[in-house]
PDB file of N, CA and C in Angstrom:
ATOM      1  N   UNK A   1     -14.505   5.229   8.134  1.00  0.00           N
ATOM      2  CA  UNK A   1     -14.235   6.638   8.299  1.00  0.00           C
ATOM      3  C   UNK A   1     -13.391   6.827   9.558  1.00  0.00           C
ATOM      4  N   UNK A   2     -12.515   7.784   9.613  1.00  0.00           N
ATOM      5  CA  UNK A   2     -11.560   7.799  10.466  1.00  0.00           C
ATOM      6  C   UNK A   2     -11.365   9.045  11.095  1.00  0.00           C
ATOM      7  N   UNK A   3     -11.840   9.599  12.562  1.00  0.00           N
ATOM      8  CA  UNK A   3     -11.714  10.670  12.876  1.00  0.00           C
ATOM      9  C   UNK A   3     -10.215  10.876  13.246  1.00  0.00           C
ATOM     10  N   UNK A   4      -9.959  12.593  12.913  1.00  0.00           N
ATOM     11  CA  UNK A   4      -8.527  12.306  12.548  1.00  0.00           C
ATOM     12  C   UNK A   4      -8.114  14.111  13.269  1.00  0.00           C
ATOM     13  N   UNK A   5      -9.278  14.586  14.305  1.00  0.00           N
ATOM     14  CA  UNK A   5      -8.658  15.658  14.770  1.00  0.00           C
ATOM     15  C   UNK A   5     -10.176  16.944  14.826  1.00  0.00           C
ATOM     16  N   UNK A   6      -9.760  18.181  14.755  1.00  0.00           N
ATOM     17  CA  UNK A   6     -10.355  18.797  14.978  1.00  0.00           C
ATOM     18  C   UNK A   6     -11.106  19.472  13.155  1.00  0.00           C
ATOM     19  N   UNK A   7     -12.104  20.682  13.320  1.00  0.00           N
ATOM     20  CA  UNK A   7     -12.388  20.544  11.761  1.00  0.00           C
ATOM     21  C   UNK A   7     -11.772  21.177  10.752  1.00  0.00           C
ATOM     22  N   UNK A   8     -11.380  20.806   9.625  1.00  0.00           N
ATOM     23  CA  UNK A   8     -10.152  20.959   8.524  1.00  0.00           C
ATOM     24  C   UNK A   8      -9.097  20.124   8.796  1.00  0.00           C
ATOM     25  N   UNK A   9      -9.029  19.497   9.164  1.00  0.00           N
ATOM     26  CA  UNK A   9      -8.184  17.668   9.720  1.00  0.00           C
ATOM     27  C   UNK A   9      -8.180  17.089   8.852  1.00  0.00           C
ATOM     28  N   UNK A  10      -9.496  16.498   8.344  1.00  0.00           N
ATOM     29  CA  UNK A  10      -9.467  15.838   7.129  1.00  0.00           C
ATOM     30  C   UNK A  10      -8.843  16.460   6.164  1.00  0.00           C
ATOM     31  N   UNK A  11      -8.978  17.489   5.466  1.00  0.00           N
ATOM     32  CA  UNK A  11      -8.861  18.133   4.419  1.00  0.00           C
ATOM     33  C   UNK A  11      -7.483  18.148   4.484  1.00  0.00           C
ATOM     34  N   UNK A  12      -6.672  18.936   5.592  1.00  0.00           N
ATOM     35  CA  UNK A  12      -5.289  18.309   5.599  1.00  0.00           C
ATOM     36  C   UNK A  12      -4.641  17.071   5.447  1.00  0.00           C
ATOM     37  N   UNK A  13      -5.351  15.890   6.033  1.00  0.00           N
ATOM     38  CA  UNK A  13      -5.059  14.743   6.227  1.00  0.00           C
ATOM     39  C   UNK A  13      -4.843  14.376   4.116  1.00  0.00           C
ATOM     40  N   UNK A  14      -6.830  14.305   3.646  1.00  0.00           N
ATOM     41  CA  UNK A  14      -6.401  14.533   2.253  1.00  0.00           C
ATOM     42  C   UNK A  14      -5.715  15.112   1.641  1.00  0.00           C
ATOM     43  N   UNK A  15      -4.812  16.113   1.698  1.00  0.00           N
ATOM     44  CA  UNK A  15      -3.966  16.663   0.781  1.00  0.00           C
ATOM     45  C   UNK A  15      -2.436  15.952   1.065  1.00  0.00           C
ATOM     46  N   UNK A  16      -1.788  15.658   2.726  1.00  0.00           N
ATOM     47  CA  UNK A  16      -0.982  14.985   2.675  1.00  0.00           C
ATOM     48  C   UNK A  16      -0.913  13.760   1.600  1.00  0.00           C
ATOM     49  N   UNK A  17      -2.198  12.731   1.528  1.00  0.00           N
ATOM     50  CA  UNK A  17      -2.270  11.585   1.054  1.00  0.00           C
ATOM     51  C   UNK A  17      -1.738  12.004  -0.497  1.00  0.00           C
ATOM     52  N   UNK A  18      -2.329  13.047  -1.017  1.00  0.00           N
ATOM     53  CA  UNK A  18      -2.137  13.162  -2.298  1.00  0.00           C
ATOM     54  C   UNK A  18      -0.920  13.425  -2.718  1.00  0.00           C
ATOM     55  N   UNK A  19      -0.002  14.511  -1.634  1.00  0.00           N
ATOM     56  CA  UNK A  19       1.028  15.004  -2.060  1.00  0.00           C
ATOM     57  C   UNK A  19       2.184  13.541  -1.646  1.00  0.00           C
ATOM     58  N   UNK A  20       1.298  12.749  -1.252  1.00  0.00           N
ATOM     59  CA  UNK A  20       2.341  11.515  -0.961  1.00  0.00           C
ATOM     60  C   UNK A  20       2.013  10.975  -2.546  1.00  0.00           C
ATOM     61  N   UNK A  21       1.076  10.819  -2.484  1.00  0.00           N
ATOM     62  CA  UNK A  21       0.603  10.128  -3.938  1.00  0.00           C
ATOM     63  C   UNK A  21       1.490  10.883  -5.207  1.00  0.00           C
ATOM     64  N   UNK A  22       1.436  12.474  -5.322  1.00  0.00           N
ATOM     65  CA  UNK A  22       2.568  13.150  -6.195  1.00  0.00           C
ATOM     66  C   UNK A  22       3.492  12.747  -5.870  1.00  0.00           C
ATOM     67  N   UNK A  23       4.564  12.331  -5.137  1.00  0.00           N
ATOM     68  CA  UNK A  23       6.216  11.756  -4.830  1.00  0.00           C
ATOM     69  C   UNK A  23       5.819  10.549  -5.317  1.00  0.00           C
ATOM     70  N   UNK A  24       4.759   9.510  -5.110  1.00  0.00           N
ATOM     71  CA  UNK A  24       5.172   8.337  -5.508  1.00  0.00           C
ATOM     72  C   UNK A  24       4.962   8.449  -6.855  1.00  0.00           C
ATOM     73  N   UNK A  25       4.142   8.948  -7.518  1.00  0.00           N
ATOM     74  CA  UNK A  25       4.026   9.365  -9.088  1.00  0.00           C
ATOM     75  C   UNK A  25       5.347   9.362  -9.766  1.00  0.00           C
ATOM     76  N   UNK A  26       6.073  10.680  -9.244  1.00  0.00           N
ATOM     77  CA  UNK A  26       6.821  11.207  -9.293  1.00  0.00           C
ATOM     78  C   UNK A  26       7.883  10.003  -9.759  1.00  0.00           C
ATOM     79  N   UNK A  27       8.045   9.164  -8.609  1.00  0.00           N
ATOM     80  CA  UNK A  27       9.594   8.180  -7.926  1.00  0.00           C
ATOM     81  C   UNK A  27       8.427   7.128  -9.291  1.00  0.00           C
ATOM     82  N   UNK A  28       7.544   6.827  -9.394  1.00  0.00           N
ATOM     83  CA  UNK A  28       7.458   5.729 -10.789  1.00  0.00           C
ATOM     84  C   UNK A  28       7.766   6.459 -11.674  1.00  0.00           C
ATOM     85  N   UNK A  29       7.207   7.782 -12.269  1.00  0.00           N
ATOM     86  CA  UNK A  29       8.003   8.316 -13.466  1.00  0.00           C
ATOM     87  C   UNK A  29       9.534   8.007 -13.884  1.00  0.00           C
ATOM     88  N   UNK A  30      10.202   8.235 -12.375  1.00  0.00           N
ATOM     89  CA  UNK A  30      11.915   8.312 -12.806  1.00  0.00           C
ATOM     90  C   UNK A  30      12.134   6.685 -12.806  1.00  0.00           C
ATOM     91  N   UNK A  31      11.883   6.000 -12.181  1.00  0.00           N
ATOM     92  CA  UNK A  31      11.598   4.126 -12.101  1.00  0.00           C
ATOM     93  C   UNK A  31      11.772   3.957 -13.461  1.00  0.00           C
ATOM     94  N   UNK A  32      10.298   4.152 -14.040  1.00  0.00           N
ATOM     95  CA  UNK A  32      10.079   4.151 -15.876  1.00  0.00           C
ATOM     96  C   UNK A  32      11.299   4.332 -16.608  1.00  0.00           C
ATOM     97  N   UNK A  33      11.525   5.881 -16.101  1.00  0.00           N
ATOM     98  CA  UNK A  33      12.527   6.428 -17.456  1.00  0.00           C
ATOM     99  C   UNK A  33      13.856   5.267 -17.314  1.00  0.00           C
ATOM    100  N   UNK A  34      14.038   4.819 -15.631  1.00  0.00           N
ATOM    101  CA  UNK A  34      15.810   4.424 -15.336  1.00  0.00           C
ATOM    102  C   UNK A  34      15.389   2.711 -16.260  1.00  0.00           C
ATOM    103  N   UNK A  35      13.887   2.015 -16.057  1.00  0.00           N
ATOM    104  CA  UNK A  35      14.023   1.014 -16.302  1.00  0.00           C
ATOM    105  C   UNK A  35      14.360   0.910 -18.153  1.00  0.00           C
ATOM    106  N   UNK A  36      13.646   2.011 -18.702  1.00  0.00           N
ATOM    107  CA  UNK A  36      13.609   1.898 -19.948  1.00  0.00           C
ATOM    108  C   UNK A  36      15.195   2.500 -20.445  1.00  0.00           C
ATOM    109  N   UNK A  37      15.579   3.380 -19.485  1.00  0.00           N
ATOM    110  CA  UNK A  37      17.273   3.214 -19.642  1.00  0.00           C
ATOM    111  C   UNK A  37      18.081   2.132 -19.539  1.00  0.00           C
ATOM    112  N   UNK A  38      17.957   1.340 -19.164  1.00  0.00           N
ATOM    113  CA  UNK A  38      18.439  -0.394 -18.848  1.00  0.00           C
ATOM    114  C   UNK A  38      17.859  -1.242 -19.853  1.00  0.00           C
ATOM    115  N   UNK A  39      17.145  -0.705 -20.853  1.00  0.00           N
ATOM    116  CA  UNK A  39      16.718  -1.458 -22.025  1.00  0.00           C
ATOM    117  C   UNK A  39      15.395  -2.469 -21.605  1.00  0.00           C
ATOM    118  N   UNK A  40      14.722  -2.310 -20.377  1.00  0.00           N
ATOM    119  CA  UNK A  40      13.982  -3.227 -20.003  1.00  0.00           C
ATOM    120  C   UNK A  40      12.555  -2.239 -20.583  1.00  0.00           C
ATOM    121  N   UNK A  41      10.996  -3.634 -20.507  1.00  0.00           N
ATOM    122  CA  UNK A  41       9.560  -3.332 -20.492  1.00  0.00           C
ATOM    123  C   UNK A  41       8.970  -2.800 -19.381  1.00  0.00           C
ATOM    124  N   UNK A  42       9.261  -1.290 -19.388  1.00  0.00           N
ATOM    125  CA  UNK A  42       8.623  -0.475 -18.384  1.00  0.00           C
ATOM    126  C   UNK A  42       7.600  -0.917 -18.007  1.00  0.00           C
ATOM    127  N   UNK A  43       6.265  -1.692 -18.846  1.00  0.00           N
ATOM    128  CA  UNK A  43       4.796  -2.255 -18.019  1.00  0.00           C
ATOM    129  C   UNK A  43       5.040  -3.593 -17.366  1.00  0.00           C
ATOM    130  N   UNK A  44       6.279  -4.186 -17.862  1.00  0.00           N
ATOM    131  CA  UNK A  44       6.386  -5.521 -17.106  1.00  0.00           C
ATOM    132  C   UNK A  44       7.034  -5.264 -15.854  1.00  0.00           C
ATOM    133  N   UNK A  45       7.973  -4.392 -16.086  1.00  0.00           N
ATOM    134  CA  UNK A  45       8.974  -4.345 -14.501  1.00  0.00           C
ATOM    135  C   UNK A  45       7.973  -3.299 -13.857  1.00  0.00           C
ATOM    136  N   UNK A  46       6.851  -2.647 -13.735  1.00  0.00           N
ATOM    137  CA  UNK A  46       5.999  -2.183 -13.127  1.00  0.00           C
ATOM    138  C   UNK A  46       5.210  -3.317 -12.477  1.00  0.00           C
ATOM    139  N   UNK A  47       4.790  -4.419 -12.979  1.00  0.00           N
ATOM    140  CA  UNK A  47       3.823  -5.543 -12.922  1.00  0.00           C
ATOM    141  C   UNK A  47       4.806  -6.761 -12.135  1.00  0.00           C
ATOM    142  N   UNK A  48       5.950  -6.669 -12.113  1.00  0.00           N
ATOM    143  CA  UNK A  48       7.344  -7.299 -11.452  1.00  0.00           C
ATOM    144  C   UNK A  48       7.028  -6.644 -10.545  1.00  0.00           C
ATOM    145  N   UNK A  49       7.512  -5.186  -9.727  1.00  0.00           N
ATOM    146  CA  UNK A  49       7.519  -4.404  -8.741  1.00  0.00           C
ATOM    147  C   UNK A  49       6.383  -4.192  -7.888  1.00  0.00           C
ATOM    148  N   UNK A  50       5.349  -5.278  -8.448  1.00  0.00           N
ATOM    149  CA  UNK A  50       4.465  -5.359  -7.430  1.00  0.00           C
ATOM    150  C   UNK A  50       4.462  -6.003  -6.203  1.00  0.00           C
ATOM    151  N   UNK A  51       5.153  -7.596  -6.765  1.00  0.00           N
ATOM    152  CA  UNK A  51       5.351  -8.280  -5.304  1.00  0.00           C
ATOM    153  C   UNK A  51       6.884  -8.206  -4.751  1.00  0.00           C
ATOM    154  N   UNK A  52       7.361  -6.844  -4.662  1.00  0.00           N
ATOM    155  CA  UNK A  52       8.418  -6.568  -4.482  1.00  0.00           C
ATOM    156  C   UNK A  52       8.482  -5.578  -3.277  1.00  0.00           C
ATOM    157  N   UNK A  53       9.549  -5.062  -2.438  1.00  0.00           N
ATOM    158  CA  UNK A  53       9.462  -4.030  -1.384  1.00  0.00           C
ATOM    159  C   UNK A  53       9.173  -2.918  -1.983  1.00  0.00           C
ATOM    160  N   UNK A  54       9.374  -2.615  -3.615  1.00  0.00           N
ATOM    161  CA  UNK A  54       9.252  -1.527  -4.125  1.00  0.00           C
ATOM    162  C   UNK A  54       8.205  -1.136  -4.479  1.00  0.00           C
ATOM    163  N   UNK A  55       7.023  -2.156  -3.798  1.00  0.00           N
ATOM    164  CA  UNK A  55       6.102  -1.762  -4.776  1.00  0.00           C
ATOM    165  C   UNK A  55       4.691  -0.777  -4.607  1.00  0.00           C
ATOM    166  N   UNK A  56       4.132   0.408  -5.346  1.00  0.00           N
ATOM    167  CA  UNK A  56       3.323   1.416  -4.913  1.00  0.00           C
ATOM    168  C   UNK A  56       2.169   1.472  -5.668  1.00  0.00           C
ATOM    169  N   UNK A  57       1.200   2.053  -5.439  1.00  0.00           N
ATOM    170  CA  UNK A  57      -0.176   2.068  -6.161  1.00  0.00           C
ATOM    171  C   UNK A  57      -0.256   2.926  -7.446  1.00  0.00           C
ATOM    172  N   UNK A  58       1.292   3.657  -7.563  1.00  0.00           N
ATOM    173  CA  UNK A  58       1.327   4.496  -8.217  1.00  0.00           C
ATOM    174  C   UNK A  58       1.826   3.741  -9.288  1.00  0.00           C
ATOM    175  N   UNK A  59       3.098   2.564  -9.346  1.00  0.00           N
ATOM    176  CA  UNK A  59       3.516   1.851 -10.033  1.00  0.00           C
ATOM    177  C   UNK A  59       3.065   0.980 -10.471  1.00  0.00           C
ATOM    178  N   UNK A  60       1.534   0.328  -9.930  1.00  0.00           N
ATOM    179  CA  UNK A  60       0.048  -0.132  -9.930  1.00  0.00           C
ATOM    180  C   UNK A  60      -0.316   0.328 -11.458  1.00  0.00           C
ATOM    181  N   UNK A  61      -0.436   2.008 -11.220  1.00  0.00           N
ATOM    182  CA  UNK A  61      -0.968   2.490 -12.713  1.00  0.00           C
ATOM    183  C   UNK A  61      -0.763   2.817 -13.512  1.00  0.00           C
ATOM    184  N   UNK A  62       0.637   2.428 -13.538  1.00  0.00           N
ATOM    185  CA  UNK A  62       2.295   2.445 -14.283  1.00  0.00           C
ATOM    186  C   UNK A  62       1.695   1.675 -15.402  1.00  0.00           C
ATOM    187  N   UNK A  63       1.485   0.221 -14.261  1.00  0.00           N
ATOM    188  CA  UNK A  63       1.651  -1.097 -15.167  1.00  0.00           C
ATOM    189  C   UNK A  63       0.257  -1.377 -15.891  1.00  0.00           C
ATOM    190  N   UNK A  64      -1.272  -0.722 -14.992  1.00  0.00           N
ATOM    191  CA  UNK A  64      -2.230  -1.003 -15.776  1.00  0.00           C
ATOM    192  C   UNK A  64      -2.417   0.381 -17.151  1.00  0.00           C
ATOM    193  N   UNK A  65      -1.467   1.120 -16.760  1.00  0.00           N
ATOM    194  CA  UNK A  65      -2.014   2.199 -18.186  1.00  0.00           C
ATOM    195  C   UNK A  65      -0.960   1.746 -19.515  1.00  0.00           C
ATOM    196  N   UNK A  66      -0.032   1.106 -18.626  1.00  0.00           N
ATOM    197  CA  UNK A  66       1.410   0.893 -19.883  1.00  0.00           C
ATOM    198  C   UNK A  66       2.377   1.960 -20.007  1.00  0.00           C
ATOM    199  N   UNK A  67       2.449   2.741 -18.906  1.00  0.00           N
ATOM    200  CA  UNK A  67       3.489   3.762 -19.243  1.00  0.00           C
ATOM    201  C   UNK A  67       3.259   4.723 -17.990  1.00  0.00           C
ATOM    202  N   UNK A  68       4.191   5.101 -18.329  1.00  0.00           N
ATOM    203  CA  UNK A  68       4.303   6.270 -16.851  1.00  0.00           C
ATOM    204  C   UNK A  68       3.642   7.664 -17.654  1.00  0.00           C
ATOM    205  N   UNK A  69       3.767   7.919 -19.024  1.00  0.00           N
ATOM    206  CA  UNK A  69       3.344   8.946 -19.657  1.00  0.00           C
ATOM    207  C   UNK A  69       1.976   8.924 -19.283  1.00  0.00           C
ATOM    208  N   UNK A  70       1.520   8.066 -19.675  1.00  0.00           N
ATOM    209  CA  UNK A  70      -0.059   7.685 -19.700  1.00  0.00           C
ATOM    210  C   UNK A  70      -0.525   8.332 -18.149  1.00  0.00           C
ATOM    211  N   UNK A  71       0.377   7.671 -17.166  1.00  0.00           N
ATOM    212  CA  UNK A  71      -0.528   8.218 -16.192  1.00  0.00           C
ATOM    213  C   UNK A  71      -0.547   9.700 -15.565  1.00  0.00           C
ATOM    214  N   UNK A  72       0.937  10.197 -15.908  1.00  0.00           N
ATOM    215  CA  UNK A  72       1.076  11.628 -16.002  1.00  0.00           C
ATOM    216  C   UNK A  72       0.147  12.063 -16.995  1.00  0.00           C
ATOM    217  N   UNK A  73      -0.551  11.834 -18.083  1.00  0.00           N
ATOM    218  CA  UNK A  73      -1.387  12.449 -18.717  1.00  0.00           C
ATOM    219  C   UNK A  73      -2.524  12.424 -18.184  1.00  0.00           C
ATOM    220  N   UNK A  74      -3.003  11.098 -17.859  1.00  0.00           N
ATOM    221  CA  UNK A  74      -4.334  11.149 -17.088  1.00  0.00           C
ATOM    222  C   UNK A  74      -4.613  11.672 -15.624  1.00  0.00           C
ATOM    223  N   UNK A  75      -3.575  11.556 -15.024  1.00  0.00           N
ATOM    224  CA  UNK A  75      -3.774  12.007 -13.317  1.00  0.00           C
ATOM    225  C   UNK A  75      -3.271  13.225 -13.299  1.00  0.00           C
ATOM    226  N   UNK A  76      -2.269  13.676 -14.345  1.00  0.00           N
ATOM    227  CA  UNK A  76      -1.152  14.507 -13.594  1.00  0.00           C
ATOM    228  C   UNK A  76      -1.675  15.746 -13.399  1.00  0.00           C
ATOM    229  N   UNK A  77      -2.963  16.739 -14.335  1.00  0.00           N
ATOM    230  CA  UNK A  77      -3.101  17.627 -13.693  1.00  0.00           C
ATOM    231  C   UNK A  77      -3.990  17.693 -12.105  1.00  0.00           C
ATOM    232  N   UNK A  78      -5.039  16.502 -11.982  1.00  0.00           N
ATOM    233  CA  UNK A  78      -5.230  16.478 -10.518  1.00  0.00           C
ATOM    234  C   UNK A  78      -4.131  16.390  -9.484  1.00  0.00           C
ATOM    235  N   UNK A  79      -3.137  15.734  -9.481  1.00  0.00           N
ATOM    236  CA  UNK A  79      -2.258  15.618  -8.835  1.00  0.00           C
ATOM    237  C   UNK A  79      -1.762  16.691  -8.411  1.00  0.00           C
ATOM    238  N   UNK A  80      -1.559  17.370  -9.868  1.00  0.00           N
ATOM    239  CA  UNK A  80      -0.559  18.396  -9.757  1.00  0.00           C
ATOM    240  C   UNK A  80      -1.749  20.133  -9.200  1.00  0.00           C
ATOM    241  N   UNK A  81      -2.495  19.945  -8.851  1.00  0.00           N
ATOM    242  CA  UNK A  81      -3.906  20.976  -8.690  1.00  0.00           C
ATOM    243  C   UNK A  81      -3.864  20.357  -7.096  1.00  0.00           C
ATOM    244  N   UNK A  82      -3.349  19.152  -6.716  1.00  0.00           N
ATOM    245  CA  UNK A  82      -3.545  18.691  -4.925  1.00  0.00           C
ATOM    246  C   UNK A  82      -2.141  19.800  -4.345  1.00  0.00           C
ATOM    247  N   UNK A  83      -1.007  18.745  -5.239  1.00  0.00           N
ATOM    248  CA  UNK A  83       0.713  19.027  -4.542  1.00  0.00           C
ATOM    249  C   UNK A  83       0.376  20.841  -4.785  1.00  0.00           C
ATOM    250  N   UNK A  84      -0.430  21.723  -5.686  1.00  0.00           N
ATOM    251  CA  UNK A  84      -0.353  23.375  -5.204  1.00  0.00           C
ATOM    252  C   UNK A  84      -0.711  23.417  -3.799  1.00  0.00           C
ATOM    253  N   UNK A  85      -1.820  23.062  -4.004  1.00  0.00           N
ATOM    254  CA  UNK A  85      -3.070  23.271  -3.048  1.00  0.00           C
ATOM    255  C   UNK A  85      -2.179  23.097  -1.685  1.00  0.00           C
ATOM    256  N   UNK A  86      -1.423  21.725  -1.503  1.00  0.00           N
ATOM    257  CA  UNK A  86      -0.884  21.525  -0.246  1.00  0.00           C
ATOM    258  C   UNK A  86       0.452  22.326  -0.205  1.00  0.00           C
ATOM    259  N   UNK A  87       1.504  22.755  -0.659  1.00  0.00           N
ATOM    260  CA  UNK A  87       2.352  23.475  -1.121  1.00  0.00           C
ATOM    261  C   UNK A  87       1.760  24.750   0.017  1.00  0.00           C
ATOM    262  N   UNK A  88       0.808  25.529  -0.620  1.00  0.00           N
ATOM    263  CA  UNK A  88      -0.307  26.715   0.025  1.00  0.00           C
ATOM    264  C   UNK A  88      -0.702  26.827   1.574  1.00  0.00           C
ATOM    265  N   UNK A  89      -0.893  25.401   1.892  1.00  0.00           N
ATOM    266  CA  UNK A  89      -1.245  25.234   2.996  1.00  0.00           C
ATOM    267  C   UNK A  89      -0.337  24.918   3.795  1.00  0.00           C
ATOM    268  N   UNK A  90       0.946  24.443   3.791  1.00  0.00           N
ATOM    269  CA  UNK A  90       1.706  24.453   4.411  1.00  0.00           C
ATOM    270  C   UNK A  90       2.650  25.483   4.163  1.00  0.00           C
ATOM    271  N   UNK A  91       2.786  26.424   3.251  1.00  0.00           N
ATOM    272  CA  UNK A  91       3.153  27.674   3.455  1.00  0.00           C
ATOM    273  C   UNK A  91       2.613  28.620   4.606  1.00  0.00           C
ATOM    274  N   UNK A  92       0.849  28.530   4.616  1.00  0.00           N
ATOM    275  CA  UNK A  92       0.899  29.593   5.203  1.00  0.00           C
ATOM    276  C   UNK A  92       0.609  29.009   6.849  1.00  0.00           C
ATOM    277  N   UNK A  93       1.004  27.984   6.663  1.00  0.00           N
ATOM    278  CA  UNK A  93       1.004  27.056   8.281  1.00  0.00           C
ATOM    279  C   UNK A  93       2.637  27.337   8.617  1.00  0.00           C
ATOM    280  N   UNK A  94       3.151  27.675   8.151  1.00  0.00           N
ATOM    281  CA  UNK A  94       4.885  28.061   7.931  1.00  0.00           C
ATOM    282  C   UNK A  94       5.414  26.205   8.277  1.00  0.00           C
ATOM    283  N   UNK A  95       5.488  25.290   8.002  1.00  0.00           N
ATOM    284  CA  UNK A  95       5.513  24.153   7.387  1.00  0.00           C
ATOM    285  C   UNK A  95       6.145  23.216   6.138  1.00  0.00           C
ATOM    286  N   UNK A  96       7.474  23.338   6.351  1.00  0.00           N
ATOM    287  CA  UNK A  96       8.565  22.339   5.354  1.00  0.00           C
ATOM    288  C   UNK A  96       7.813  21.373   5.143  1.00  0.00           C
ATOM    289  N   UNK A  97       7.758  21.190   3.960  1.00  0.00           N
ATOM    290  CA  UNK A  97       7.102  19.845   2.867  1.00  0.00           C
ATOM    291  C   UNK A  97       8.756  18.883   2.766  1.00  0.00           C
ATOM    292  N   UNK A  98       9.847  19.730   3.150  1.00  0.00           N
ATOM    293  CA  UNK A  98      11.265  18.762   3.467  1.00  0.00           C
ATOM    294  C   UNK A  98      11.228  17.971   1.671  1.00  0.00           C
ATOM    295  N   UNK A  99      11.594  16.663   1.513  1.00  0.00           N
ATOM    296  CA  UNK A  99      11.816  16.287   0.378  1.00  0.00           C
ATOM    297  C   UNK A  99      10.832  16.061  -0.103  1.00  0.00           C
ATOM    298  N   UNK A 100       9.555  16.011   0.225  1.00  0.00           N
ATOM    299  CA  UNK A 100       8.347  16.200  -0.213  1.00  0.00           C
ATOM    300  C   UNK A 100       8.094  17.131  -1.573  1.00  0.00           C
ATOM    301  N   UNK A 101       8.402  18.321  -1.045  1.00  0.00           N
ATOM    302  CA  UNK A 101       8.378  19.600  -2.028  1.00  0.00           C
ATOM    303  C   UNK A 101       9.053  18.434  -3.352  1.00  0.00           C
ATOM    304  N   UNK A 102      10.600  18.615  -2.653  1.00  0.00           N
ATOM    305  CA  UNK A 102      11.499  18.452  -4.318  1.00  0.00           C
ATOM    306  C   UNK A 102      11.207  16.805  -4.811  1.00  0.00           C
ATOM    307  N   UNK A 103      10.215  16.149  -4.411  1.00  0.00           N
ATOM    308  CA  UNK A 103      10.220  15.220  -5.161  1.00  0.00           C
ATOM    309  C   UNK A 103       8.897  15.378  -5.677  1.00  0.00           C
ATOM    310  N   UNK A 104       8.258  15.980  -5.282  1.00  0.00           N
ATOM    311  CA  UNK A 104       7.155  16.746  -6.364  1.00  0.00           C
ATOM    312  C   UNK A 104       7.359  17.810  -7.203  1.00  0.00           C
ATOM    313  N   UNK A 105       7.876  18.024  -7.101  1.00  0.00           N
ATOM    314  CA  UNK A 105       8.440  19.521  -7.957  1.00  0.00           C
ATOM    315  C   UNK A 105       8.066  19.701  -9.591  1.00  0.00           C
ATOM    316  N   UNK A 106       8.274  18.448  -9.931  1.00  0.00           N
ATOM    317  CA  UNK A 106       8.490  18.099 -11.529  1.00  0.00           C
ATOM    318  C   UNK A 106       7.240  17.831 -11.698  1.00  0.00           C
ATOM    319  N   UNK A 107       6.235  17.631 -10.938  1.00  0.00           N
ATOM    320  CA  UNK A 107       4.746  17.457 -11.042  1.00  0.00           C
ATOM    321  C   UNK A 107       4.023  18.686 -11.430  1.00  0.00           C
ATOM    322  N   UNK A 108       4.411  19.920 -10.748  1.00  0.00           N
ATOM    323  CA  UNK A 108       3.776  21.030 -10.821  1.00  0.00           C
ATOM    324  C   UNK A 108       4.170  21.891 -12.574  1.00  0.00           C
ATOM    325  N   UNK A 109       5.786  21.699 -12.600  1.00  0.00           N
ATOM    326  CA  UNK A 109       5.984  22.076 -14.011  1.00  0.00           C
ATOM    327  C   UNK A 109       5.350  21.383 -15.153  1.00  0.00           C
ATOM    328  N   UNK A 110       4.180  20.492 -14.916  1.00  0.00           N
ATOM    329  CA  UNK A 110       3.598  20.077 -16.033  1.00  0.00           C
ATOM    330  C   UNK A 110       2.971  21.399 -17.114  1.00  0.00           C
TER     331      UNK A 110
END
């Protein structure tokens, strides 16, 4: 456990993690679509991109669900119920999410 500030710290701290977790979602979704545009096995070059610089926990569940759909179906409305939530909170903290926002973006239009 990691003290991380004064109280509602955490709760911020958790929502950053997540809305990091929505961008990396996000950046494997478009991964998926570009690899399966290149004619390649989206679960193998997920399972490749592990011992690679590219590689994320998100692209982790790329490769164990078999698809990027899959995990947008299974995670995406939690995800997408965090990236509001933090969206909210750094609104009314007056607080740029910077490329954060727009690489989540496509998460929330689920």
């Amino acid at each position: 456990m990691e003290h991380v500030g004064p109280l509602g710290s955490g709760q911020r701290v958790k929502l950053l993690n997540n809305l990091l977790f929505g961008a990396h979602v996000q950046l494997a979704v478009e991964a998926a679509r570009v690899a399966e545009s290149f004619g390649l096995d989206v679960a193998q070059v997920a399972r490749t991109l592990h011992t690679c610089s590219g590689q994320s926990y998100a692209l982790d569940l790329v490769a164990a669900s078999g698809s990027a759909a899959a995990l947008v179906q299974g995670a995406g409305p939690y995800i997408r119920k965090d990236v509001l939530v933090a969206r909210q909170v750094a609104a009314d903290l007056g607080v740029s999410l910077g490329t954060m926002d727009a690489a989540t973006r496509p998460l929330t239009e689920l």
